[in-house]
N, C-alpha and C. Protein backbone atom coordinates (compact mmCIF):
# COMPACT_ATOMS: atom_id res chain seq x y z
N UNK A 1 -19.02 -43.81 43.80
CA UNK A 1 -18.64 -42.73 44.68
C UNK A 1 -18.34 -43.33 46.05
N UNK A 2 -17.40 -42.70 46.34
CA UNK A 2 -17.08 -43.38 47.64
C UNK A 2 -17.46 -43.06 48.73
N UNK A 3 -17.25 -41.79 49.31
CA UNK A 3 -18.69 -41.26 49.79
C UNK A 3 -19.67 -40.64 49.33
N UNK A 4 -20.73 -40.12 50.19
CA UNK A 4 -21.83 -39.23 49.27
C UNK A 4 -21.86 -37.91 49.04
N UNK A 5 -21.91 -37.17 48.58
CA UNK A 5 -22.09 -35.82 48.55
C UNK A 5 -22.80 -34.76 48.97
N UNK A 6 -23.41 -35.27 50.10
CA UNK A 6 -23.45 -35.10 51.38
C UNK A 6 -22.34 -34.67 52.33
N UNK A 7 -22.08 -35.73 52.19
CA UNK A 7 -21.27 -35.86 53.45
C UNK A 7 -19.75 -35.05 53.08
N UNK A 8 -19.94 -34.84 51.88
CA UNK A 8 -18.31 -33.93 51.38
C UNK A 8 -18.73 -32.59 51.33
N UNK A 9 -20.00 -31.83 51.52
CA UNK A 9 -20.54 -30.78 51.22
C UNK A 9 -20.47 -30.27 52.92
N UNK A 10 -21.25 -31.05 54.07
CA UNK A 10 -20.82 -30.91 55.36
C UNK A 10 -19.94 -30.63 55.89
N UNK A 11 -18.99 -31.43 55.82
CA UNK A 11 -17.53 -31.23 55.75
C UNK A 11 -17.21 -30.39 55.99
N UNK A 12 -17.17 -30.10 54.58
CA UNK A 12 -16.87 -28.60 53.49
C UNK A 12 -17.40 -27.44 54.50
N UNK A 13 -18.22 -27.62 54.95
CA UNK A 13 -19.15 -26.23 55.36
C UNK A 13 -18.95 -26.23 56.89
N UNK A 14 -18.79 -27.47 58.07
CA UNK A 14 -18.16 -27.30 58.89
C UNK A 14 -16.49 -26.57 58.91
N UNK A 15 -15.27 -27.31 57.95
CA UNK A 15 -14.69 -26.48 58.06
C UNK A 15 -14.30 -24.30 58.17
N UNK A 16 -15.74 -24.37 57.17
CA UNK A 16 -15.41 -22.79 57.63
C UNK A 16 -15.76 -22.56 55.39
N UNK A 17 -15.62 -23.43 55.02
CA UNK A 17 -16.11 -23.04 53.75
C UNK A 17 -14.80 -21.39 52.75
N UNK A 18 -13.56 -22.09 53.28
CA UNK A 18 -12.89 -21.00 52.40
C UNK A 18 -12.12 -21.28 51.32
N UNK A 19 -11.42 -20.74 50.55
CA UNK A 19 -10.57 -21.28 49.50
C UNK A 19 -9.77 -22.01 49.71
N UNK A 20 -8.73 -22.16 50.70
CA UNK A 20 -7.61 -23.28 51.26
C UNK A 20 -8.42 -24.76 51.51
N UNK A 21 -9.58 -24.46 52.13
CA UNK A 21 -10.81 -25.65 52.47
C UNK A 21 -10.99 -26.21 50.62
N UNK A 22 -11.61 -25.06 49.80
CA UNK A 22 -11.79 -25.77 48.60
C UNK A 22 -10.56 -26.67 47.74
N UNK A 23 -9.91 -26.16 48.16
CA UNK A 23 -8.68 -27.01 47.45
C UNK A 23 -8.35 -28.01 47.67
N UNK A 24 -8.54 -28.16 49.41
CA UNK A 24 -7.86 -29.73 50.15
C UNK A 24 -9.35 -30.18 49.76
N UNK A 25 -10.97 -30.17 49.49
CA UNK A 25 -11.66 -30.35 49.26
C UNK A 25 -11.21 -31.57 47.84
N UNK A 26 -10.69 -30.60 46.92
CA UNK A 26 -10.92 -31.11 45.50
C UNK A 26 -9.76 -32.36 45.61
N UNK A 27 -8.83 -31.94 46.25
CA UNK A 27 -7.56 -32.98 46.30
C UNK A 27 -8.66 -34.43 46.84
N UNK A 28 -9.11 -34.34 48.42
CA UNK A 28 -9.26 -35.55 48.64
C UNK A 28 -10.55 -36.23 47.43
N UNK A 29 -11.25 -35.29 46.75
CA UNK A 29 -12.19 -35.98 46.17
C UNK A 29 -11.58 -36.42 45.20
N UNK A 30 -10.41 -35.96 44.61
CA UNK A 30 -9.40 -36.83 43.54
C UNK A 30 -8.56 -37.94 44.18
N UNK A 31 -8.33 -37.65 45.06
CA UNK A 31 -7.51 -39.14 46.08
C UNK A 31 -8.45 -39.84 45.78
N UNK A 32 -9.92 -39.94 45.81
CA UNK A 32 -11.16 -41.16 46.60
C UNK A 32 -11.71 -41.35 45.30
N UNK A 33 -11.51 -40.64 43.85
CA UNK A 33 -12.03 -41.18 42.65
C UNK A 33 -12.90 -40.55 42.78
N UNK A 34 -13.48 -39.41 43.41
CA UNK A 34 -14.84 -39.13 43.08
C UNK A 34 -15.18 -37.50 42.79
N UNK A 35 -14.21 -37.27 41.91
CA UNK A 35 -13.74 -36.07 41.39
C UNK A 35 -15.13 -35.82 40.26
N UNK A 36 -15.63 -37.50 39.43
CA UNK A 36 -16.67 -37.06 38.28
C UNK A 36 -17.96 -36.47 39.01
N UNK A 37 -18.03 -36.32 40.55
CA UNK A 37 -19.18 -36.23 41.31
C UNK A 37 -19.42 -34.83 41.67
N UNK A 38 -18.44 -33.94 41.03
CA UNK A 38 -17.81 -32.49 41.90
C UNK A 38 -19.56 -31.52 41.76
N UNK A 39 -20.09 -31.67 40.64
CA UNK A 39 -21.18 -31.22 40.85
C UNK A 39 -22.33 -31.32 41.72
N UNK A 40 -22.15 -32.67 41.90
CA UNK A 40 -23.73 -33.28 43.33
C UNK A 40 -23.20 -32.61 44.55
N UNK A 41 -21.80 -32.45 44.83
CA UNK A 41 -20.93 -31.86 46.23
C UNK A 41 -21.14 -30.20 45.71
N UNK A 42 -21.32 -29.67 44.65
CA UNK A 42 -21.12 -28.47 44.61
C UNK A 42 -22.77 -28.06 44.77
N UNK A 43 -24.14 -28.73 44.50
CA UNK A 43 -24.93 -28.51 44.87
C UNK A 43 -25.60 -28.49 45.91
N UNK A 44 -25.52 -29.83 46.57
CA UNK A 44 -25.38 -29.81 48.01
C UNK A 44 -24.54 -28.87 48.95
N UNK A 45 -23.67 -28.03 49.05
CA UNK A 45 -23.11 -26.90 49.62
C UNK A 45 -23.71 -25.72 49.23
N UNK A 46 -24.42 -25.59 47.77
CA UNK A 46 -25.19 -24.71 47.57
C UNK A 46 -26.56 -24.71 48.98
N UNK A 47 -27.36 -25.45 48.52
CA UNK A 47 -28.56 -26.33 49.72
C UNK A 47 -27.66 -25.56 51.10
N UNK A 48 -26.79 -26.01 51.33
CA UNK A 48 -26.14 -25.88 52.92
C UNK A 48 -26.09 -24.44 53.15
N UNK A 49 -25.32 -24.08 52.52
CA UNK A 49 -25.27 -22.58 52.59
C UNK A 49 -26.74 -21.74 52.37
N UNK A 50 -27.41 -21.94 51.51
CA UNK A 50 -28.68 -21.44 51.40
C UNK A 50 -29.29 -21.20 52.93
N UNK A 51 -29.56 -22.54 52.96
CA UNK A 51 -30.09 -23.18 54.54
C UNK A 51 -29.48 -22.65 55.93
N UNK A 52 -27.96 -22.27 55.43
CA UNK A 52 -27.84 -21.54 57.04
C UNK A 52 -27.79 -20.34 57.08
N UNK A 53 -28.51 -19.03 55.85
CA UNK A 53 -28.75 -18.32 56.21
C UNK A 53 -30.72 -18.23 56.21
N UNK A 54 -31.02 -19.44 55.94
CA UNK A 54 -32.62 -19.47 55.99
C UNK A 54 -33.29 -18.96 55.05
N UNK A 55 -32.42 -19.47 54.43
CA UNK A 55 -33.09 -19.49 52.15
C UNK A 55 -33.60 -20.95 51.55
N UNK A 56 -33.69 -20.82 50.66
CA UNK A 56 -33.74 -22.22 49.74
C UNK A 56 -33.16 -22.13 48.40
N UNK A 57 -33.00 -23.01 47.61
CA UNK A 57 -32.24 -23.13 46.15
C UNK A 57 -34.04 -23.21 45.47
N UNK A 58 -34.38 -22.16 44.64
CA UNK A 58 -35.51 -21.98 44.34
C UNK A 58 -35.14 -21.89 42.33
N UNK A 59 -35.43 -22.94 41.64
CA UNK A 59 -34.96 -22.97 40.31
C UNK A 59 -36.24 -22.71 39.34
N UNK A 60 -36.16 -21.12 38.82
CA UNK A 60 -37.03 -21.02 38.07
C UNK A 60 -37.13 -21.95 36.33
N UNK A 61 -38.39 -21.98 36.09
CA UNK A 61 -38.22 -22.23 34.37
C UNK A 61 -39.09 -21.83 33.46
N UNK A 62 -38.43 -20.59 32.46
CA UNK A 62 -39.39 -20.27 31.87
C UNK A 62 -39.95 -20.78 30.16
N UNK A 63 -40.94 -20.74 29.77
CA UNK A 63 -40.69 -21.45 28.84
C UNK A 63 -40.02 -20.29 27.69
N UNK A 64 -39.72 -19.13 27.60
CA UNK A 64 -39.47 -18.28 26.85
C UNK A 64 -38.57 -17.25 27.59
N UNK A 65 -37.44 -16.73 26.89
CA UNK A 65 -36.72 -15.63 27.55
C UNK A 65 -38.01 -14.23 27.97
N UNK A 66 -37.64 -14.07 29.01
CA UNK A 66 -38.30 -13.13 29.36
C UNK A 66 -37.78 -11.37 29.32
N UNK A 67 -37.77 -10.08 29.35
CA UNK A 67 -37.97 -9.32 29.32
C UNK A 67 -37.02 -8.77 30.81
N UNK A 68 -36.14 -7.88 31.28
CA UNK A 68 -35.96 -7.52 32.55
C UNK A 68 -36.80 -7.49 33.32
N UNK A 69 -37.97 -6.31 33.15
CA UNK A 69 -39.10 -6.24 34.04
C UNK A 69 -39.46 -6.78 34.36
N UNK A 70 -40.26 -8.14 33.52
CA UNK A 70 -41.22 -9.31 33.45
C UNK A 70 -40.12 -10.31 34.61
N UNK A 71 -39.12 -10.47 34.56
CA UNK A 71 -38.38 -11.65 35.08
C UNK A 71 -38.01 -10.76 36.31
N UNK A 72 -38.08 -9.96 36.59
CA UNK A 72 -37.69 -9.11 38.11
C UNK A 72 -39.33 -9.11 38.57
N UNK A 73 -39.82 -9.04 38.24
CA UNK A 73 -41.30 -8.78 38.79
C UNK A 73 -41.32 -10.48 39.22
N UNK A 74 -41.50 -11.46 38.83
CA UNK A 74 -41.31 -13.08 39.08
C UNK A 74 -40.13 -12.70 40.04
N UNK A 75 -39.22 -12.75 40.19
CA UNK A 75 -38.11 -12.86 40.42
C UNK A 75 -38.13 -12.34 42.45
N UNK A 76 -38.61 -11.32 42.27
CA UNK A 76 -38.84 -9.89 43.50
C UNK A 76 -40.11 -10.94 44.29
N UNK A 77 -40.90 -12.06 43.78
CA UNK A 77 -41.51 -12.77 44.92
C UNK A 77 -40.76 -13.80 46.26
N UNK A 78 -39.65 -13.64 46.15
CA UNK A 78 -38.80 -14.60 46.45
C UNK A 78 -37.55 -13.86 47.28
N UNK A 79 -37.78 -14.36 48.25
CA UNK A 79 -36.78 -14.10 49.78
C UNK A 79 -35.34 -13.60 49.27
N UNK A 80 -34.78 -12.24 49.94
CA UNK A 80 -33.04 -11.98 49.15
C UNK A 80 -32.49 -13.20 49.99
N UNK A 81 -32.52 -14.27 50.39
CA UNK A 81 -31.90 -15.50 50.95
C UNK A 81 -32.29 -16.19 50.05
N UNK A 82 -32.70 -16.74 49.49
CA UNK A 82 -32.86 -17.43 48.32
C UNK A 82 -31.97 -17.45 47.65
N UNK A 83 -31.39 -18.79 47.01
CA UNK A 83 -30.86 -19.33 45.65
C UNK A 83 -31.37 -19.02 44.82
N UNK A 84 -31.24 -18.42 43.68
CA UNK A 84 -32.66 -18.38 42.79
C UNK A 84 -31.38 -18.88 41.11
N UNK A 85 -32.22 -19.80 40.72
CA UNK A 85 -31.54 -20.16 39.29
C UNK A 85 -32.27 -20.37 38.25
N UNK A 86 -32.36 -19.38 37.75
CA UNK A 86 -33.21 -19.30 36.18
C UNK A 86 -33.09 -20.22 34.84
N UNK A 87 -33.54 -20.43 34.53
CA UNK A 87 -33.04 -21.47 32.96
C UNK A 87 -34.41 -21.31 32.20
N UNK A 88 -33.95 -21.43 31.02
CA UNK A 88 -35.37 -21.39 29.75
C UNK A 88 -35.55 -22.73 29.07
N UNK A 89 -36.73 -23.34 29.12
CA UNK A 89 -37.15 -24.46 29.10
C UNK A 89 -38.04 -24.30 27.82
N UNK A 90 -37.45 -24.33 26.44
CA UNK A 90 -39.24 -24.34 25.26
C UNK A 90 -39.86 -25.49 25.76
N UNK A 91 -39.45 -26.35 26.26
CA UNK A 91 -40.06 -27.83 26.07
C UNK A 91 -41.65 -27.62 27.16
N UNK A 92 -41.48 -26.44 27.94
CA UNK A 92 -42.81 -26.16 28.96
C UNK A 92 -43.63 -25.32 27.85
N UNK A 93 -43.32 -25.19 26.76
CA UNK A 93 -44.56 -24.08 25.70
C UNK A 93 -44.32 -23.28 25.68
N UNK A 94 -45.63 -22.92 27.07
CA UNK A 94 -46.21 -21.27 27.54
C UNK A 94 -46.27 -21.44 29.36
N UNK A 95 -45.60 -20.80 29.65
CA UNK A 95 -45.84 -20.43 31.03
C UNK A 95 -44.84 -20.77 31.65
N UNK A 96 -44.27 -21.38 33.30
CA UNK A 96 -43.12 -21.32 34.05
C UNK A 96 -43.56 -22.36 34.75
N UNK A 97 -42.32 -22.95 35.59
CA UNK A 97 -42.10 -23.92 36.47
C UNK A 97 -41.29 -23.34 37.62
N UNK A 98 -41.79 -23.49 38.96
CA UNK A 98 -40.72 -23.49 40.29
C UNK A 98 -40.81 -24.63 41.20
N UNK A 99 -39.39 -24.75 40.87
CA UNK A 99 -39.14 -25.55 42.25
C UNK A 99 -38.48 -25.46 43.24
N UNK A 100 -39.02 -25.47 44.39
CA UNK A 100 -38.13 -24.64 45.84
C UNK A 100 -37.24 -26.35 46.22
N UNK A 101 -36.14 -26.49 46.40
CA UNK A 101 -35.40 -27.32 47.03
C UNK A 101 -35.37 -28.61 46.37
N UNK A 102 -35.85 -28.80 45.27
CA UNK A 102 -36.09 -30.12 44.28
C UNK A 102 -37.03 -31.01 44.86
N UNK A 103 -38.12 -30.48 45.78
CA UNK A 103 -38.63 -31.29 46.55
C UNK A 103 -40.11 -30.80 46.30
N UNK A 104 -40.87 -29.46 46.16
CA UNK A 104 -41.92 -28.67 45.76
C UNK A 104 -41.56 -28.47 44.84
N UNK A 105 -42.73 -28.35 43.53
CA UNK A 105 -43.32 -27.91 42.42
C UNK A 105 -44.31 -27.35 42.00
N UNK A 106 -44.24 -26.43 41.57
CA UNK A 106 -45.08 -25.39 41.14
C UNK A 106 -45.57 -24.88 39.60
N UNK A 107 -46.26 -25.98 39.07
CA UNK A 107 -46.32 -26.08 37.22
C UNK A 107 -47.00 -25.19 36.63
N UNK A 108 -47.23 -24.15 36.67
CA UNK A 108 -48.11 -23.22 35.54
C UNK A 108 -47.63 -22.94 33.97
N UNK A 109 -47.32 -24.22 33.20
CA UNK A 109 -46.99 -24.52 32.11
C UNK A 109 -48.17 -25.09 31.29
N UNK A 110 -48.26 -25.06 30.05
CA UNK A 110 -48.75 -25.61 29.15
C UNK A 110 -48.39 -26.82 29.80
N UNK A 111 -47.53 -27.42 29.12
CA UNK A 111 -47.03 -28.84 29.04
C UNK A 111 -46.98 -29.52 30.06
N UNK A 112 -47.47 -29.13 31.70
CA UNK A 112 -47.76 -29.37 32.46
C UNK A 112 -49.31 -29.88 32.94
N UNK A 113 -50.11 -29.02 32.07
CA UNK A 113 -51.80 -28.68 32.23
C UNK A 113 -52.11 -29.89 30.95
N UNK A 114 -51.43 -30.07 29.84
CA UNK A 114 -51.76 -30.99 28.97
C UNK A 114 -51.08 -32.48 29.77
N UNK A 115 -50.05 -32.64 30.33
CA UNK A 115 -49.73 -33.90 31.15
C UNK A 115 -50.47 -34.53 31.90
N UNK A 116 -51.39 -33.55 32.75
CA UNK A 116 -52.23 -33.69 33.42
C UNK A 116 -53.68 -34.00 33.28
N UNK A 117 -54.13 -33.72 31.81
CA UNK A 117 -54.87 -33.67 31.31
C UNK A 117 -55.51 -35.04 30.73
N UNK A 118 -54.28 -35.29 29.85
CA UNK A 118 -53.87 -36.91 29.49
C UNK A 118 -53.37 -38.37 30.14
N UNK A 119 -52.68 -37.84 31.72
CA UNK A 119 -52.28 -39.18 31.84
C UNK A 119 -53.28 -39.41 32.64
């Protein structure tokens, strides 16, 4: 990568963050070869944007599809500024995982409580 994805997400978000921006966006990251990277730049602008309205990218995981209620009730703890991205994980058992910004973790999983248990 030629630059980081960082620094193409900034950019991005100094200019003003609009569709004419996304396009000359994608061009120069195809000029610079670093078009296979479009996701690390598309997350990082996620992060940015989150952040300047004073949210976080908060990625739930449950180990089982949940129910409307059940997943709005989880769901309704968490700031309307928030990112919030759900995914179903069997590999956690029984129970859920959060992580606010890829940086905090929050394990109330089986497969978390047995990791812990053992190593």
């Amino acid at each position: 990568m030629k630059y980081p994805a960082q620094n193409y997400a900034r950019a991005y978000m100094e200019l003003g963050a609009t569709p004419v921006h996304s396009k000359k966006l994608f061009s120069i990251m195809k000029k610079n070869c670093d078009i296979s990277q479009i996701n690390k730049v598309v997350n990082e602008i996620e992060k940015l944007q989150a952040r300047k309205i004073g949210g976080h990218i908060v990625e739930v995981e449950f180990a089982r599809a949940q129910d409307s209620k059940s997943r709005e009730k989880v769901l309704s703890r968490f700031s309307p500024k928030d990112r919030i991205i759900t995914k179903v994980k069997p590999d956690l058992i029984v129970g859920m995982r959060v992580i606010r910004d890829g940086e905090f973790e929050l394990d109330m999983s089986l497969s978390g409580k047995l990791e812990k248990l053992f190593a």
